[in-house]
N, C-alpha and C. Protein backbone atom coordinates (compact mmCIF):
# COMPACT_ATOMS: atom_id res chain seq x y z
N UNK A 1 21.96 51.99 -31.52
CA UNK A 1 22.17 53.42 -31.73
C UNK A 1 20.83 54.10 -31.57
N UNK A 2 20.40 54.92 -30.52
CA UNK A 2 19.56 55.94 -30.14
C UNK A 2 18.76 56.46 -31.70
N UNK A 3 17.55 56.60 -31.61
CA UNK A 3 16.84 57.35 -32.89
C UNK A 3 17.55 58.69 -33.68
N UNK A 4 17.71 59.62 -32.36
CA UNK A 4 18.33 60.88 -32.77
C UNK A 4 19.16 60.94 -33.23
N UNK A 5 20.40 59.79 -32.94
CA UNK A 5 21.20 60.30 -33.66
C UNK A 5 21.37 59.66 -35.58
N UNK A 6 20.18 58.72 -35.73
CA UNK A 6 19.91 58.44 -37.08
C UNK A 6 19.19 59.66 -37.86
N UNK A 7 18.39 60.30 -37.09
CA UNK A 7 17.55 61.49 -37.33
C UNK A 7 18.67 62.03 -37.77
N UNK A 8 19.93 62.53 -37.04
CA UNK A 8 21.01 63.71 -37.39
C UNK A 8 21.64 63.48 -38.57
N UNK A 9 22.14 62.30 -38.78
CA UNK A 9 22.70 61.57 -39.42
C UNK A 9 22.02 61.84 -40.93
N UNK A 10 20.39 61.34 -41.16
CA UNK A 10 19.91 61.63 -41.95
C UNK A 10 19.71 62.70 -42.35
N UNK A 11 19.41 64.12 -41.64
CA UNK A 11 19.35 65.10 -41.59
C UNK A 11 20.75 65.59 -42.41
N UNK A 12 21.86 65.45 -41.91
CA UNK A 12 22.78 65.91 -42.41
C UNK A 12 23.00 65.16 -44.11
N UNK A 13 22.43 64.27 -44.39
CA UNK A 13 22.77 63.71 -45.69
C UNK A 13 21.98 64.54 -46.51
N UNK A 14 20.66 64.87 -46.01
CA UNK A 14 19.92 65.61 -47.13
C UNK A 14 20.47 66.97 -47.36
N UNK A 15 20.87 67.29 -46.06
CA UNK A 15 21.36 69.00 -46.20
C UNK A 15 22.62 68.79 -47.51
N UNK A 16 24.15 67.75 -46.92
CA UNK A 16 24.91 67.57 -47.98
C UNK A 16 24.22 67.69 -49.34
N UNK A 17 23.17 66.92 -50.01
CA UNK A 17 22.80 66.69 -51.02
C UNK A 17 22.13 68.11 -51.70
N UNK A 18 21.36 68.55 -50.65
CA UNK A 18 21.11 70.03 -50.78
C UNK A 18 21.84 70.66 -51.47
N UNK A 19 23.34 70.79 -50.82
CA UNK A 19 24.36 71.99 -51.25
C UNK A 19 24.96 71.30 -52.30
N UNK A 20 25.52 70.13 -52.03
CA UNK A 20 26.03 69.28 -53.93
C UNK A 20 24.94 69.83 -54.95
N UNK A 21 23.32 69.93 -54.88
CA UNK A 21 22.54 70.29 -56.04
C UNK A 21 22.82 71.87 -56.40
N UNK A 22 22.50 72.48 -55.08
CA UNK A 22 23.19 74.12 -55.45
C UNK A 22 24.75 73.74 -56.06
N UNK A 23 25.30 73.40 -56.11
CA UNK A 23 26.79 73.34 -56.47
C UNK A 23 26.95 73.36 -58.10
N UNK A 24 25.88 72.64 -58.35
CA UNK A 24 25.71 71.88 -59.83
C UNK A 24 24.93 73.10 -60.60
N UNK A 25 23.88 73.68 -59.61
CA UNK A 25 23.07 75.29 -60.33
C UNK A 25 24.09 76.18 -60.44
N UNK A 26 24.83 76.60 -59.23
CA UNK A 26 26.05 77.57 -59.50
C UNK A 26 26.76 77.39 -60.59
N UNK A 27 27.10 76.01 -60.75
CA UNK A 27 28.26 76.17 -61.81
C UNK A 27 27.75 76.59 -62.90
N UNK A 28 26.31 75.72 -63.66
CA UNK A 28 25.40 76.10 -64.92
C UNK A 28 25.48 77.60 -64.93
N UNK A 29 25.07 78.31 -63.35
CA UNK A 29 25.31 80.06 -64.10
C UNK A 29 26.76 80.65 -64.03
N UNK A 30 27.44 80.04 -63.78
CA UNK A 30 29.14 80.23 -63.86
C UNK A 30 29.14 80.28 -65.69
N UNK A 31 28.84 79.06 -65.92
CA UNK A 31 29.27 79.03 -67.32
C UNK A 31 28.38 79.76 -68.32
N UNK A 32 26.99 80.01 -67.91
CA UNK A 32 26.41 80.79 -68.86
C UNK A 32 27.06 82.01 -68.94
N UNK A 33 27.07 82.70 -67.83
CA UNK A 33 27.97 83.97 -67.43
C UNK A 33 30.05 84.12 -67.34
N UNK A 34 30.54 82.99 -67.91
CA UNK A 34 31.49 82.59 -68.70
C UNK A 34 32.60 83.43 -67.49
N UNK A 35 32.22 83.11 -66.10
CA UNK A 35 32.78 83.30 -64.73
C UNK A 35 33.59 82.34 -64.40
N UNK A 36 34.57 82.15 -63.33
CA UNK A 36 35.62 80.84 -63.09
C UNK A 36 34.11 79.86 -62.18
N UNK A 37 34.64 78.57 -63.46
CA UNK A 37 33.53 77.49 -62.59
C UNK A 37 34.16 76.41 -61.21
N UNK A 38 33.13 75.92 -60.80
CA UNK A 38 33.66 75.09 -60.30
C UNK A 38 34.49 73.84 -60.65
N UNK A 39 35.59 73.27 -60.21
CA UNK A 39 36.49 72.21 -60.90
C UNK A 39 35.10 70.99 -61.01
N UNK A 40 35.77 70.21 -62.01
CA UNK A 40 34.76 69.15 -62.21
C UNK A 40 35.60 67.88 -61.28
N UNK A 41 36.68 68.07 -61.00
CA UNK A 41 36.78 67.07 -59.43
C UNK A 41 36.36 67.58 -58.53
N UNK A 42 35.89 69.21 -58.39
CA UNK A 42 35.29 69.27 -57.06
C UNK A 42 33.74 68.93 -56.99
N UNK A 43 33.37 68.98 -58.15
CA UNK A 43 31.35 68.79 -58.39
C UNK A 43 31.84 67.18 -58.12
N UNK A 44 32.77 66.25 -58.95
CA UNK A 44 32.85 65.03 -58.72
C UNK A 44 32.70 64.18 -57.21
N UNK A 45 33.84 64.63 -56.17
CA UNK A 45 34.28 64.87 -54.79
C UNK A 45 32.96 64.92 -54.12
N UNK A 46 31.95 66.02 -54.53
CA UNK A 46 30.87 66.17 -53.41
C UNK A 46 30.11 64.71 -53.66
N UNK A 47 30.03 64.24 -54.79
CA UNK A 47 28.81 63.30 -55.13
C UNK A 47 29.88 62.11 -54.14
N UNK A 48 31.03 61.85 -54.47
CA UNK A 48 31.26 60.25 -53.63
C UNK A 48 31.48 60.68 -52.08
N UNK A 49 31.17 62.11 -52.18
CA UNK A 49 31.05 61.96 -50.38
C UNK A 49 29.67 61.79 -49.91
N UNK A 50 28.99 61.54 -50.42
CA UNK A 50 27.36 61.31 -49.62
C UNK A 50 26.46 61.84 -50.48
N UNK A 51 27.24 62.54 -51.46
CA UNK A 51 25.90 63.99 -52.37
C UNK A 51 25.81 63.46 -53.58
N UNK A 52 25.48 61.91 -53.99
CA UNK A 52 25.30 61.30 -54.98
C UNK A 52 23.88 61.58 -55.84
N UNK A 53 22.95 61.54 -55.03
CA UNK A 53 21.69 62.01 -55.25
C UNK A 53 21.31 63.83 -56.02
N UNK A 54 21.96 64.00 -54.69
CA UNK A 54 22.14 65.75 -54.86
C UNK A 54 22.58 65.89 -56.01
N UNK A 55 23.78 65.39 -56.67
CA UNK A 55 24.57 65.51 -57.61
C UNK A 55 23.70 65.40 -59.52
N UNK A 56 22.93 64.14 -59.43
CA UNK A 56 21.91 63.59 -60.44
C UNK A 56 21.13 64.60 -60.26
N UNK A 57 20.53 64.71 -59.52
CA UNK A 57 19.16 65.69 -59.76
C UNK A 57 19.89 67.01 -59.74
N UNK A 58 21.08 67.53 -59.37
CA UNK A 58 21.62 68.62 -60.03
C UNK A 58 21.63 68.73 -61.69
N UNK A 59 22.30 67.18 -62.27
CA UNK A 59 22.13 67.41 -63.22
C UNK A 59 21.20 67.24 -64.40
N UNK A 60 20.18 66.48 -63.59
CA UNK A 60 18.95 66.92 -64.75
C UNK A 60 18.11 68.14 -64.88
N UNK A 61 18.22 68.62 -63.44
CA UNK A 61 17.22 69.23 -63.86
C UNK A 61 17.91 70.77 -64.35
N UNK A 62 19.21 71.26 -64.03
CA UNK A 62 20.14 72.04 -64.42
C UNK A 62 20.66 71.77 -65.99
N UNK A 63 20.11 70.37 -66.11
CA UNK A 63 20.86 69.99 -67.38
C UNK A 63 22.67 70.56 -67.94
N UNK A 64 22.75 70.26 -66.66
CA UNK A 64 24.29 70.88 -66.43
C UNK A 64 25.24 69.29 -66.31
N UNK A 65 26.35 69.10 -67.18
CA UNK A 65 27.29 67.83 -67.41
C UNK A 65 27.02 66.38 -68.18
N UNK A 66 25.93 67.01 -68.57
CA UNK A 66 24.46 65.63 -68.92
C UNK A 66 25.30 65.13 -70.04
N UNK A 67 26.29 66.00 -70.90
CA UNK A 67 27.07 65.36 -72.03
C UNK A 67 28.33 64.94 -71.82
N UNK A 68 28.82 64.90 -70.87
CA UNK A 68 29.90 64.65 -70.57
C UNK A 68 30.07 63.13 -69.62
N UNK A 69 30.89 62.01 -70.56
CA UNK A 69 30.73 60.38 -70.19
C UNK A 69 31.10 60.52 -68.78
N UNK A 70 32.31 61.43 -68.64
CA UNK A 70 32.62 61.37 -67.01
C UNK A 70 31.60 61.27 -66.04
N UNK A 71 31.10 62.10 -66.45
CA UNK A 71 29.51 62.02 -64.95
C UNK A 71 28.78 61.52 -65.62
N UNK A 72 28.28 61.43 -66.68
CA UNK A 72 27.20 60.05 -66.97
C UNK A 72 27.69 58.58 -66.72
N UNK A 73 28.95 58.54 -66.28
CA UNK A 73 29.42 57.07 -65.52
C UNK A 73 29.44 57.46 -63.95
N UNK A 74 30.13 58.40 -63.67
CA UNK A 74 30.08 58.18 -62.26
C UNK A 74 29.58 58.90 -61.11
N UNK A 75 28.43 59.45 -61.71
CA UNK A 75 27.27 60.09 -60.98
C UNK A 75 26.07 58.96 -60.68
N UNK A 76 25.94 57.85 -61.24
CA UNK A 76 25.25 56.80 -61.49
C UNK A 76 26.48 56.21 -59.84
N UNK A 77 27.50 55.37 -60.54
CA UNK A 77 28.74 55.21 -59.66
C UNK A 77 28.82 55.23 -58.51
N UNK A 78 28.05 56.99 -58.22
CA UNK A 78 28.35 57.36 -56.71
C UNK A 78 27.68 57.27 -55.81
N UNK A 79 26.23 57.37 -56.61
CA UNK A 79 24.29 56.54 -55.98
C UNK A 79 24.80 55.46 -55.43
N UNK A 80 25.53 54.40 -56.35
CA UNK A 80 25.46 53.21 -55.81
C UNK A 80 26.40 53.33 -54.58
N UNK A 81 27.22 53.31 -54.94
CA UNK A 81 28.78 53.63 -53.46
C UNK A 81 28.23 54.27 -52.16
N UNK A 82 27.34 55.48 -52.59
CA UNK A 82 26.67 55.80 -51.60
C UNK A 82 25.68 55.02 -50.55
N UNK A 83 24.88 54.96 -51.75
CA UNK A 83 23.92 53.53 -51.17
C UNK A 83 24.52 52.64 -50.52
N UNK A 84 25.75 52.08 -51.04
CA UNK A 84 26.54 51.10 -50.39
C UNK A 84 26.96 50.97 -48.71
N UNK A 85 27.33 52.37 -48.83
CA UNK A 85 27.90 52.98 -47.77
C UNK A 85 26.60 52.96 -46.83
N UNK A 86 25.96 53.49 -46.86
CA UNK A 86 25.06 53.70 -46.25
C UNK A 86 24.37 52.12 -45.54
N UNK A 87 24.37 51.45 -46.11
CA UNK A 87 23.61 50.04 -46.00
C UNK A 87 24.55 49.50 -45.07
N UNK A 88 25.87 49.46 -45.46
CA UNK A 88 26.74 49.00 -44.44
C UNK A 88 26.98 49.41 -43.11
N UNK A 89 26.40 50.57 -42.96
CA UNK A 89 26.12 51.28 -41.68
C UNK A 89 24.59 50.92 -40.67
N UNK A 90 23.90 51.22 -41.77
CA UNK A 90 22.64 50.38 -41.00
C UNK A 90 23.18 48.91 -40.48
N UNK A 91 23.45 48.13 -41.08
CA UNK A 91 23.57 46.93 -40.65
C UNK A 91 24.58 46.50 -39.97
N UNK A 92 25.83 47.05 -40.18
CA UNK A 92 26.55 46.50 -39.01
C UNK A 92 26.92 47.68 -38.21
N UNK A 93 26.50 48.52 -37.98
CA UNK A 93 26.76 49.84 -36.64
C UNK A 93 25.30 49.68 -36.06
N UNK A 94 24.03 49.75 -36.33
CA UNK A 94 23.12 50.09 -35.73
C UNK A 94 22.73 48.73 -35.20
C-alpha cells in the first residue's frame, strides 16, 4: 500500500479523534447550560469507531463522564479495540 494513502488514512483518524474530543467539550457546555445533550450512545459510538483516544482525552481534560462506570470501562475498551483494529490493518493489508 502506497505511503499516501497511510498518510490519509492517518490523517483522517486524528481529524475523527479531533471531533469525538469537541463532542465530549460540547456536551460538558450542554450540561452546564442545562441544553439537550448529546446521547451517551452517541459520545459512546464515536469512541468504538476510531475516536477512542479523542474520546479519553475528551474526558479528562473536560472532566466530563469521569464518574460514570460506563465510560470508565469502555472508553479504556475502545483504545484497545481501536488499537486492535488498527494493528490488524498494518499487518495484514499493508
Amino acid at each position: 500500500m502506497s505511503g499516501e494513502i497511510l498518510i490519509s488514512i492517518a490523517a483522517a483518524l486524528i481529524l475523527w479523534n479531533i471531533i469525538t474530543f469537541a463532542l465530549y467539550g460540547i456536551d460538558k457546555q450542554k450540561a452546564k447550560n442545562a441544553k439537550r445533550r448529546i446521547s451517551e450512545t452517541h459520545l459512546l459510538a464515536c469512541a468504538f469507531l476510531m475516536g477512542g483516544v479523542g474520546a479519553l482525552l475528551g474526558m479528562v481534560v473536560f472532566r466530563h463522564k469521569t464518574r460514570r462506570l460506563k465510560f470508565r470501562l469502555l472508553i479504556p475498551t475502545s483504545i484497545i479495540t481501536n488499537a486492535s483494529a488498527v494493528a490488524a490493518f498494518v499487518l495484514f493489508i499493508c
